[in-house]
N, C-alpha and C. Protein backbone atom coordinates (compact mmCIF):
# COMPACT_ATOMS: atom_id res chain seq x y z
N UNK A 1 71.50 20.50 -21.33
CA UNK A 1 70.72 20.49 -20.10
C UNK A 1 69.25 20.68 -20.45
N UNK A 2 68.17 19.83 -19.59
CA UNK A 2 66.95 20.35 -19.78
C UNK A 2 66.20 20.62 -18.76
N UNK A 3 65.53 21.86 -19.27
CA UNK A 3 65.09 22.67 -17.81
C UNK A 3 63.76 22.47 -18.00
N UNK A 4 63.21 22.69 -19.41
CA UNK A 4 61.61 22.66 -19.80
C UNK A 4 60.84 21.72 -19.04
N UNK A 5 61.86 20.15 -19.18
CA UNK A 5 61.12 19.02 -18.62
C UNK A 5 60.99 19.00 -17.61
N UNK A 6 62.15 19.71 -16.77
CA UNK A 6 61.85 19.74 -15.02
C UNK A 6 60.78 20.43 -14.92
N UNK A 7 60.33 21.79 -15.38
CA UNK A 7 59.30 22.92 -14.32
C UNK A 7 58.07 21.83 -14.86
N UNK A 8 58.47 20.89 -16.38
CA UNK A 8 56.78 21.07 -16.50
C UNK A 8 56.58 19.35 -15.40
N UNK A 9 57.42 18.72 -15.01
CA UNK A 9 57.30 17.87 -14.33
C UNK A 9 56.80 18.07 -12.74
N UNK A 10 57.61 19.38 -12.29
CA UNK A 10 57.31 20.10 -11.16
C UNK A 10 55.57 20.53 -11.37
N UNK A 11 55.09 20.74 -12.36
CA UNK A 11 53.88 21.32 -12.79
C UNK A 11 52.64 20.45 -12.47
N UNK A 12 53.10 19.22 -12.72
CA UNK A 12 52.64 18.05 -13.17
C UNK A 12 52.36 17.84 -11.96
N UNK A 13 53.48 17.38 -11.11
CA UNK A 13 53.31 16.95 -9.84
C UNK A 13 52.84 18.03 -9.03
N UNK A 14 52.69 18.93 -8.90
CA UNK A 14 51.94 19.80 -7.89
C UNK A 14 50.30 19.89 -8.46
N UNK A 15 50.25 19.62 -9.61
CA UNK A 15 48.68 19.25 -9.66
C UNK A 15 48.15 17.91 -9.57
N UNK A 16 49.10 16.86 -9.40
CA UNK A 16 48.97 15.48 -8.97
C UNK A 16 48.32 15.46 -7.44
N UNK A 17 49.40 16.28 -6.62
CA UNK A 17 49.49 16.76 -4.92
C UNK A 17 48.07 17.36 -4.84
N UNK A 18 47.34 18.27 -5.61
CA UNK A 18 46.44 19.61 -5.46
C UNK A 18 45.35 18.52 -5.17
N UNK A 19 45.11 17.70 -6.68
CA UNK A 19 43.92 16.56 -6.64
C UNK A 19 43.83 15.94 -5.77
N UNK A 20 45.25 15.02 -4.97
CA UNK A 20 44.69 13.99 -3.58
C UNK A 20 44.14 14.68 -2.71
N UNK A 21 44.67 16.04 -2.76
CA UNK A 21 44.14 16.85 -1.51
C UNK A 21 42.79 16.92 -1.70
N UNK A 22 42.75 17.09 -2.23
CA UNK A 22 40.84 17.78 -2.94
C UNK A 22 40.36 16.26 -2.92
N UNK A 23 40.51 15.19 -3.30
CA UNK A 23 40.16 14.12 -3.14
C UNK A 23 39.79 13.79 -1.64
N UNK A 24 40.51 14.58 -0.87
CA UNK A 24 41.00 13.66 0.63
C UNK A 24 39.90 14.43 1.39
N UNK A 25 40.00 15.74 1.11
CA UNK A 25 39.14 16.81 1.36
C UNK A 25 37.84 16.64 0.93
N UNK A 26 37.08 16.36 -0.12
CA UNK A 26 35.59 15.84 -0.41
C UNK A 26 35.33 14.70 0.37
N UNK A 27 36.00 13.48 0.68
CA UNK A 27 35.79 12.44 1.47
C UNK A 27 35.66 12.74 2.87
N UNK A 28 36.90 13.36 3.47
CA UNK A 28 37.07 13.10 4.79
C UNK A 28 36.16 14.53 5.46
N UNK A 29 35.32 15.21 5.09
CA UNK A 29 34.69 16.66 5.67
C UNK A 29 36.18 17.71 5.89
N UNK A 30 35.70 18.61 6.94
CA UNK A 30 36.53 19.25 7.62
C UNK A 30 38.00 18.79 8.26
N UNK A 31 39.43 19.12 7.82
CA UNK A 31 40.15 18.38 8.57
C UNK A 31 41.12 19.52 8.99
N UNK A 32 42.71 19.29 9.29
CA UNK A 32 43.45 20.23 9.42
C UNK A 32 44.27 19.88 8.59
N UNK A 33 45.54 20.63 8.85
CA UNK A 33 46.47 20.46 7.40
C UNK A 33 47.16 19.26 7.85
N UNK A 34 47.48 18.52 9.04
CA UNK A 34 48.37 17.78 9.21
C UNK A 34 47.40 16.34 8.93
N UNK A 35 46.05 16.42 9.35
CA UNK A 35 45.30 15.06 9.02
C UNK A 35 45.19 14.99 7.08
N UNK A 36 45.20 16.56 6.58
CA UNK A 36 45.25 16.31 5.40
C UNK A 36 46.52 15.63 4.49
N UNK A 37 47.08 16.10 5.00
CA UNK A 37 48.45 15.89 4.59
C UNK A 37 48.54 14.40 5.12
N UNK A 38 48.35 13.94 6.07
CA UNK A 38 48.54 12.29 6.40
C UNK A 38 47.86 11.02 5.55
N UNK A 39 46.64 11.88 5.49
CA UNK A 39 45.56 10.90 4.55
C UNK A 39 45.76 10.63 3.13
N UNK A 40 46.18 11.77 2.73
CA UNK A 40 46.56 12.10 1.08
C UNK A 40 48.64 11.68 0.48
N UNK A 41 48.97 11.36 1.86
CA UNK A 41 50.39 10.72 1.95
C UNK A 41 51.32 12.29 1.38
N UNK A 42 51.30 13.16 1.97
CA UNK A 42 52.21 13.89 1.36
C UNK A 42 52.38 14.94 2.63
N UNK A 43 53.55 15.61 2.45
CA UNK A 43 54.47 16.61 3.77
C UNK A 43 52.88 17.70 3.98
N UNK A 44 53.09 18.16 5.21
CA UNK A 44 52.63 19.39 5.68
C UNK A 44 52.57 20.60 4.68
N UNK A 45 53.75 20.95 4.31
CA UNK A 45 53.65 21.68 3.67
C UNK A 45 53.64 21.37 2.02
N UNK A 46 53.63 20.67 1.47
CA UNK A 46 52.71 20.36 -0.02
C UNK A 46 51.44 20.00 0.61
N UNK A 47 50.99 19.75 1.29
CA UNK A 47 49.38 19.69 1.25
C UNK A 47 48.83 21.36 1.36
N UNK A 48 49.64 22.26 2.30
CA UNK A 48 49.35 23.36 2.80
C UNK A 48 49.42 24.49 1.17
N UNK A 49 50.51 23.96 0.31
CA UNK A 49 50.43 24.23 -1.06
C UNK A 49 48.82 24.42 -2.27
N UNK A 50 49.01 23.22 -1.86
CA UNK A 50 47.37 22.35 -2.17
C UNK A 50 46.16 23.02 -1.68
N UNK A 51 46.53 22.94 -0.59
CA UNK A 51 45.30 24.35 0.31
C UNK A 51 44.71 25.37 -0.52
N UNK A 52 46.18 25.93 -0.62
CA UNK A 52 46.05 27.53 -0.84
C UNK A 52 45.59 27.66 -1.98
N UNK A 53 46.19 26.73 -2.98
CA UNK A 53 45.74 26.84 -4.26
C UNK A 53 43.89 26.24 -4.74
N UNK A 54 43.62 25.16 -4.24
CA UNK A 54 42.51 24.82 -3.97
C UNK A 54 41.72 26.39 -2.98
N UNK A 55 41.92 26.63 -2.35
CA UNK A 55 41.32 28.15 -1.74
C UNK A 55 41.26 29.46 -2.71
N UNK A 56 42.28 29.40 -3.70
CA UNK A 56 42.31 30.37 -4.66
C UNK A 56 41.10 30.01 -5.49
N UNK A 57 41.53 29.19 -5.67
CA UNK A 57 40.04 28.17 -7.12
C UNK A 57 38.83 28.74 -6.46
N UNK A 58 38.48 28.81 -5.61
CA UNK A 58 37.20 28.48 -4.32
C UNK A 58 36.53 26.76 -3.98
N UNK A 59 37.35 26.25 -4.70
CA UNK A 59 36.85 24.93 -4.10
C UNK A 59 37.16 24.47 -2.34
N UNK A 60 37.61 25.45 -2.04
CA UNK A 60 38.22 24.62 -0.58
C UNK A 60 37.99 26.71 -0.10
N UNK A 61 37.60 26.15 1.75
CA UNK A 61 37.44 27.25 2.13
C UNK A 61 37.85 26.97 4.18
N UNK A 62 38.15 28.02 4.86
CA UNK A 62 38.89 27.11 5.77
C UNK A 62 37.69 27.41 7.28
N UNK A 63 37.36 26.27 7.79
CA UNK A 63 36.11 26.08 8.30
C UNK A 63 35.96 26.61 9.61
N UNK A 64 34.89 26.77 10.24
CA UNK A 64 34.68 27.31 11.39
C UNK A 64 35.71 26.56 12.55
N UNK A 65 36.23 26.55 13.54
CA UNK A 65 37.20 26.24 14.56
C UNK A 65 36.37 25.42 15.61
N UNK A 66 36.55 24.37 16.10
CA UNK A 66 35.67 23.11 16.84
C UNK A 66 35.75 23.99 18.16
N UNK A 67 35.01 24.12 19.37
CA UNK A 67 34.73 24.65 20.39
C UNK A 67 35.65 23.15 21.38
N UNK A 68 36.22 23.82 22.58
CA UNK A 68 36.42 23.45 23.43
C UNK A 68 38.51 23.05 23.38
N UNK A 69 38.99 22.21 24.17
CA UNK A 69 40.46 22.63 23.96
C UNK A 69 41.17 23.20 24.61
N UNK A 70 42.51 22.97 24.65
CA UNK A 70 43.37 23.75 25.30
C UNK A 70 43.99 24.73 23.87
N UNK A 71 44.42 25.89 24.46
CA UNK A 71 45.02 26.87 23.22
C UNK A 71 44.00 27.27 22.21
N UNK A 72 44.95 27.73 20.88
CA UNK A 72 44.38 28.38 20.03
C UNK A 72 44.41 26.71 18.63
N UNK A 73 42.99 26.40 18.66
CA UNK A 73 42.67 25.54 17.76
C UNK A 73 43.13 25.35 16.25
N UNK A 74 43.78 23.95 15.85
CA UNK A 74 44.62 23.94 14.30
C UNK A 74 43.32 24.74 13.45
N UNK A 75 44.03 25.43 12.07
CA UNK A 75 42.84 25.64 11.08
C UNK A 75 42.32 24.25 10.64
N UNK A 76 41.44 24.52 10.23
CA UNK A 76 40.25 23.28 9.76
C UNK A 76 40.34 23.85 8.57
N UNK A 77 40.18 22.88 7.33
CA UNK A 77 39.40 23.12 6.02
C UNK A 77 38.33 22.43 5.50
N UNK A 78 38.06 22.87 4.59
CA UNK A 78 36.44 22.02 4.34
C UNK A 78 36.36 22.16 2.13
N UNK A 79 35.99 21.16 2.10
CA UNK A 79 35.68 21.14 0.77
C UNK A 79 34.07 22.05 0.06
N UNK A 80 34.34 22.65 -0.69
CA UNK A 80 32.87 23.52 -0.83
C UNK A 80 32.17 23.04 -2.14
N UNK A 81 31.10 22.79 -1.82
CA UNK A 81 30.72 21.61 -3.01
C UNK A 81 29.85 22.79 -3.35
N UNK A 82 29.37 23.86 -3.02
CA UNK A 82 28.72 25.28 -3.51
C UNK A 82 29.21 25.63 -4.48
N UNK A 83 30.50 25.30 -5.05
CA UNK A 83 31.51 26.43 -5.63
C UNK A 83 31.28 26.23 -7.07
N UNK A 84 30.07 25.08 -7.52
CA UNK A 84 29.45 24.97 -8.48
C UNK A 84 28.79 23.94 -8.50
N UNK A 85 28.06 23.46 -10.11
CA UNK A 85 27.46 22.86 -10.37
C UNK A 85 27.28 22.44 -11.75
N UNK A 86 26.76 20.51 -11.71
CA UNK A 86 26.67 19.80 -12.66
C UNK A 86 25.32 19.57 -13.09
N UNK A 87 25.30 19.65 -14.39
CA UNK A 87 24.05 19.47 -14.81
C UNK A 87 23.97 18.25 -15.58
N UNK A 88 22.99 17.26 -15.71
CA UNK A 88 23.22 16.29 -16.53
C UNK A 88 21.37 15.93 -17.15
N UNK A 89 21.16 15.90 -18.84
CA UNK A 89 20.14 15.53 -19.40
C UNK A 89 20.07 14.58 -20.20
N UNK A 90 18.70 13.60 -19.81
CA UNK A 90 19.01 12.75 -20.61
C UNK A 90 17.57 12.79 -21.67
N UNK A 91 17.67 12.74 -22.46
CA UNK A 91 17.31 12.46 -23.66
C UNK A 91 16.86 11.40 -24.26
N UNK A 92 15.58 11.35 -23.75
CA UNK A 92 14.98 9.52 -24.37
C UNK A 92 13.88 10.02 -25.46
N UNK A 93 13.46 8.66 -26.19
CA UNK A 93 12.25 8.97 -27.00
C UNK A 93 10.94 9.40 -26.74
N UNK A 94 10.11 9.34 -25.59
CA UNK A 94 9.53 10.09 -25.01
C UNK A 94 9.63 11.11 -23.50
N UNK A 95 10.61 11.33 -23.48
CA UNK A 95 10.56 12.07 -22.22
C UNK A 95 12.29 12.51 -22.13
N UNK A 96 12.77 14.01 -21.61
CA UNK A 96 13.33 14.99 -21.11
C UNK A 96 13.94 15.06 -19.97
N UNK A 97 14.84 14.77 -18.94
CA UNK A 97 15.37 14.42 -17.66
C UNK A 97 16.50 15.24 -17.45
N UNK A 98 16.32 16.72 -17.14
CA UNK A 98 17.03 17.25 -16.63
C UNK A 98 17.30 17.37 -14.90
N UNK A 99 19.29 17.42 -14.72
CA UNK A 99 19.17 17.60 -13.29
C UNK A 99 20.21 18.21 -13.00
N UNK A 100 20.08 19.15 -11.95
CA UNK A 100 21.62 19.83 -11.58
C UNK A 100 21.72 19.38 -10.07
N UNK A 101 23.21 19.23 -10.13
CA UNK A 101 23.64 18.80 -8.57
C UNK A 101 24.99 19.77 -8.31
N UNK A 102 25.07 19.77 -7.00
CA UNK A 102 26.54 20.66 -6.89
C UNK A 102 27.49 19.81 -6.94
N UNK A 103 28.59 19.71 -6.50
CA UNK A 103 29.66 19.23 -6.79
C UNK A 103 30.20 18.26 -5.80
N UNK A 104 29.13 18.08 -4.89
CA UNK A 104 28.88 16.46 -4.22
C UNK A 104 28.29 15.68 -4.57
N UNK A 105 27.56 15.82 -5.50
CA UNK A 105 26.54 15.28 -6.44
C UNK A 105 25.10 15.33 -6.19
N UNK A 106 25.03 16.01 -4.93
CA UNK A 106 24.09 16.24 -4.51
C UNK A 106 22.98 16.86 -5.36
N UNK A 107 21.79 16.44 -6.00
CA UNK A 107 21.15 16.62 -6.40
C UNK A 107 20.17 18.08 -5.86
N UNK A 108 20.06 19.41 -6.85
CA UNK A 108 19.34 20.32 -6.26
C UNK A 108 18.17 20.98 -6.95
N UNK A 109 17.67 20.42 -8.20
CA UNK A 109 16.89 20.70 -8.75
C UNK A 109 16.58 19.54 -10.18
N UNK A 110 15.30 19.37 -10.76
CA UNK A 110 15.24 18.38 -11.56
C UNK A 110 13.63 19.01 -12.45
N UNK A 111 14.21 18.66 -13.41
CA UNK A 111 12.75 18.89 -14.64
C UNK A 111 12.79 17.45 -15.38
N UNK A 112 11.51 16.76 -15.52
CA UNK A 112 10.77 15.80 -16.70
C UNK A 112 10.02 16.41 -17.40
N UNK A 113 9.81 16.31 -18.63
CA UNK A 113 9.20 16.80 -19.59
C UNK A 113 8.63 15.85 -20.67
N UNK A 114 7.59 15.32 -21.19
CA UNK A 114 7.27 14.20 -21.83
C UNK A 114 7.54 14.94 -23.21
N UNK A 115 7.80 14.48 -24.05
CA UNK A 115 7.64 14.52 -25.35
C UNK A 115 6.98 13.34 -26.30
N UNK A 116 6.47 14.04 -27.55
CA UNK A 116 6.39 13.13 -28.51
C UNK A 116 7.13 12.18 -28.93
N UNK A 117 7.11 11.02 -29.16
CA UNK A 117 8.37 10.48 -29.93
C UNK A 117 9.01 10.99 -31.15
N UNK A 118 7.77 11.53 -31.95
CA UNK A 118 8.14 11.93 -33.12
C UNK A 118 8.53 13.07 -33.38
N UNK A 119 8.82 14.10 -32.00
CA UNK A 119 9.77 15.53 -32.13
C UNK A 119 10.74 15.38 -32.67
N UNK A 120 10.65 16.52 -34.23
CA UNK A 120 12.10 16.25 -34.42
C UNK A 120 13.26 17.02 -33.77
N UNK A 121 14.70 16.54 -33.55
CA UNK A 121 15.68 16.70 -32.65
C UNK A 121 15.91 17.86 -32.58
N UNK A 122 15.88 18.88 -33.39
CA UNK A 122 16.11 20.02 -33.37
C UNK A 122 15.04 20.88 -31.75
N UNK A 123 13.95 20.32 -31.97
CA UNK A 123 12.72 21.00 -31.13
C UNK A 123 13.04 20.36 -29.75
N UNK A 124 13.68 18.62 -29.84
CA UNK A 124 14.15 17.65 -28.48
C UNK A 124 15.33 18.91 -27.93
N UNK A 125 16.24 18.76 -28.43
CA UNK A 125 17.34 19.91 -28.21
C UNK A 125 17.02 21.34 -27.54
N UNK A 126 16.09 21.46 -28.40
CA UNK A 126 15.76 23.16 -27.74
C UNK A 126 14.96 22.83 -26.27
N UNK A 127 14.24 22.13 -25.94
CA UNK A 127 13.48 21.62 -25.03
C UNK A 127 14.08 21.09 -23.74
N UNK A 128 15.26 20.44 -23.88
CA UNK A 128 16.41 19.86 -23.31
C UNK A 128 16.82 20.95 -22.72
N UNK A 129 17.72 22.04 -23.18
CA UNK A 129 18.00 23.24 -22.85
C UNK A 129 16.99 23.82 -22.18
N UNK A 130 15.82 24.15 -22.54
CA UNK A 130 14.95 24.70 -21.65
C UNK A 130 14.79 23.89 -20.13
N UNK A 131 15.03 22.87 -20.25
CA UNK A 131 14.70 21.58 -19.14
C UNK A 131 16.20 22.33 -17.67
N UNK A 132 17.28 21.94 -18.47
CA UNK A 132 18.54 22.66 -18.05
C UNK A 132 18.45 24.13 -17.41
N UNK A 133 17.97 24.67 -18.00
CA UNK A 133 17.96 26.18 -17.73
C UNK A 133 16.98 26.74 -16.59
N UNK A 134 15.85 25.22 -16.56
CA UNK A 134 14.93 25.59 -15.63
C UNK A 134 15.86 25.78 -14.34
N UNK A 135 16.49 24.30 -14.50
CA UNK A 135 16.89 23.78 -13.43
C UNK A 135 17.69 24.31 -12.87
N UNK A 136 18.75 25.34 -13.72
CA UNK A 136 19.80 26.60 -12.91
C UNK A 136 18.75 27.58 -12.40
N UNK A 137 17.85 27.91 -12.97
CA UNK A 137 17.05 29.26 -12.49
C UNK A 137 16.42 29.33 -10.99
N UNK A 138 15.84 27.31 -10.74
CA UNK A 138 15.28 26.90 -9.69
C UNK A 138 16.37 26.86 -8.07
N UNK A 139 17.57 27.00 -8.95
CA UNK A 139 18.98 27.01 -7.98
C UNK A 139 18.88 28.08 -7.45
N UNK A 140 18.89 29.11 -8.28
CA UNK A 140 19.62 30.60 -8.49
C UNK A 140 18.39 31.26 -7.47
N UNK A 141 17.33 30.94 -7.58
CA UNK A 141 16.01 31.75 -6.79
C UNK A 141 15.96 30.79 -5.69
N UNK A 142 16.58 29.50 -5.40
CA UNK A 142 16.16 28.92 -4.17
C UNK A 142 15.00 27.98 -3.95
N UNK A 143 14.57 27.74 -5.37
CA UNK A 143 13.55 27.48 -5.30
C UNK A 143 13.98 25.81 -5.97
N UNK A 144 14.54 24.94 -4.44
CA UNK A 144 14.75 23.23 -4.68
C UNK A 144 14.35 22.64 -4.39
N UNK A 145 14.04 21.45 -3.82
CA UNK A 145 13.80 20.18 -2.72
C UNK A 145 14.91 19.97 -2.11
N UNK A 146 14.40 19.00 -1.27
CA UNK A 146 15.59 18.35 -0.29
C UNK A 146 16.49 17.66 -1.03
N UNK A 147 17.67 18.27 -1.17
CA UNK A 147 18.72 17.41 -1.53
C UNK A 147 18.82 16.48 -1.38
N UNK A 148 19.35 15.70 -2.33
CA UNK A 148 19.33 13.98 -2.76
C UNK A 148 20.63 13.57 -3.47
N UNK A 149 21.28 12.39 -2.93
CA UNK A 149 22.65 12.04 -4.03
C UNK A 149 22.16 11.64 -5.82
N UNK A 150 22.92 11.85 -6.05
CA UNK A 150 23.01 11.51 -7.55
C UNK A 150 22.94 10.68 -8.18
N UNK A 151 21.93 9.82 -8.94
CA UNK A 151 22.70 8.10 -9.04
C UNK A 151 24.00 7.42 -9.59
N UNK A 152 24.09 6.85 -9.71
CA UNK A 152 26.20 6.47 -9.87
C UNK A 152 25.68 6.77 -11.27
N UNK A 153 26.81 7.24 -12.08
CA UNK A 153 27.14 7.17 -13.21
C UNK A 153 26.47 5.66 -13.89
N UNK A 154 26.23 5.21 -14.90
CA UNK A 154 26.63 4.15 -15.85
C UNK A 154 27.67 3.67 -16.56
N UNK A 155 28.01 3.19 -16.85
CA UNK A 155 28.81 2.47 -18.10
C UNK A 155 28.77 3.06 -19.27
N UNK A 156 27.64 3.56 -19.77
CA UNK A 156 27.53 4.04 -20.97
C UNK A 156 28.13 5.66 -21.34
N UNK A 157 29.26 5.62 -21.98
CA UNK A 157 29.27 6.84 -22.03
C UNK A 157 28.24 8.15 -22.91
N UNK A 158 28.74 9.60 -22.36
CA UNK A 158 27.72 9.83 -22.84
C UNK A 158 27.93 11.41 -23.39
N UNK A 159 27.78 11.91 -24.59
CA UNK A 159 28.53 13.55 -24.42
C UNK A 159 28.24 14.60 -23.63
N UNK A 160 28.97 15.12 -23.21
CA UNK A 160 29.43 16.18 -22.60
C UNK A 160 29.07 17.74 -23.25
């Protein structure tokens, strides 16, 4: 008999379930569990699974209640794109392009920095980091612009 392969299949698939939710949930705003669960094709209660566990993470948090109605209003959830943040630098021959966005991609802070061409990488690197670090600090004190989307990715991959 094998048991290993079942839990880790069970494993598998409940983090298959967790992602559409969270998928369905960044797209669609605020919903309830039954629109979530409809959109993302899966029962009431595996999405409500999905919830909880996405709520543990802090990526998902369950949203203020819509005014007006008969009765006591379904819970709402909402995807929390607060619950962190991406930073991405790029690194050209003259110039430094740091940017952090939260986790809508929403863009919340950004440093350019010109450089020499002829810095060597070691000093590009350290500079880069400083570029980065501005850009959490400018988060952390509040001190952003108006949020802006992110531009799409490229083709080119790029390290991490």
């Amino acid at each position: 008999m094998r048991t290993s392969g079942v839990s880790h299949d069970t494993a598998l698939l409940r983090r298959l379930n967790t992602r559409a939710t969270l998928q369905v949930l960044r797209q669609g705003g605020a919903q309830t569990l039954t629109q979530l669960a409809r959109a993302a094709g899966l029962s009431r209660q595996t999405a409500e699974v999905a919830i909880a566990d996405l709520t543990e993470r802090g990526l998902a948090e369950e949203a203020a209640p819509t005014e007006g109605g008969a009765g006591r209003p379904a819970r709402r959830f909402r995807f929390r794109a607060e619950a962190g943040h991406v930073v991405g630098v790029d690194i050209g021959p003259r110039r430094i392009f740091a940017m952090l966005a939260d986790l809508n991609g929403d863009v919340l802070a950004e440093r350019r920095l010109d450089v020499d061409e002829h810095l060597p990488a070691a000093e590009r690197l350290a500079l880069a980091e400083q570029a980065a670090t501005a850009c959490a600090a400018d988060v952390s004190r509040g001190v952003c612009g108006r949020p802006r989307r992110a531009p799409p990715a490229s083709s080119t991959a790029r390290a991490a």
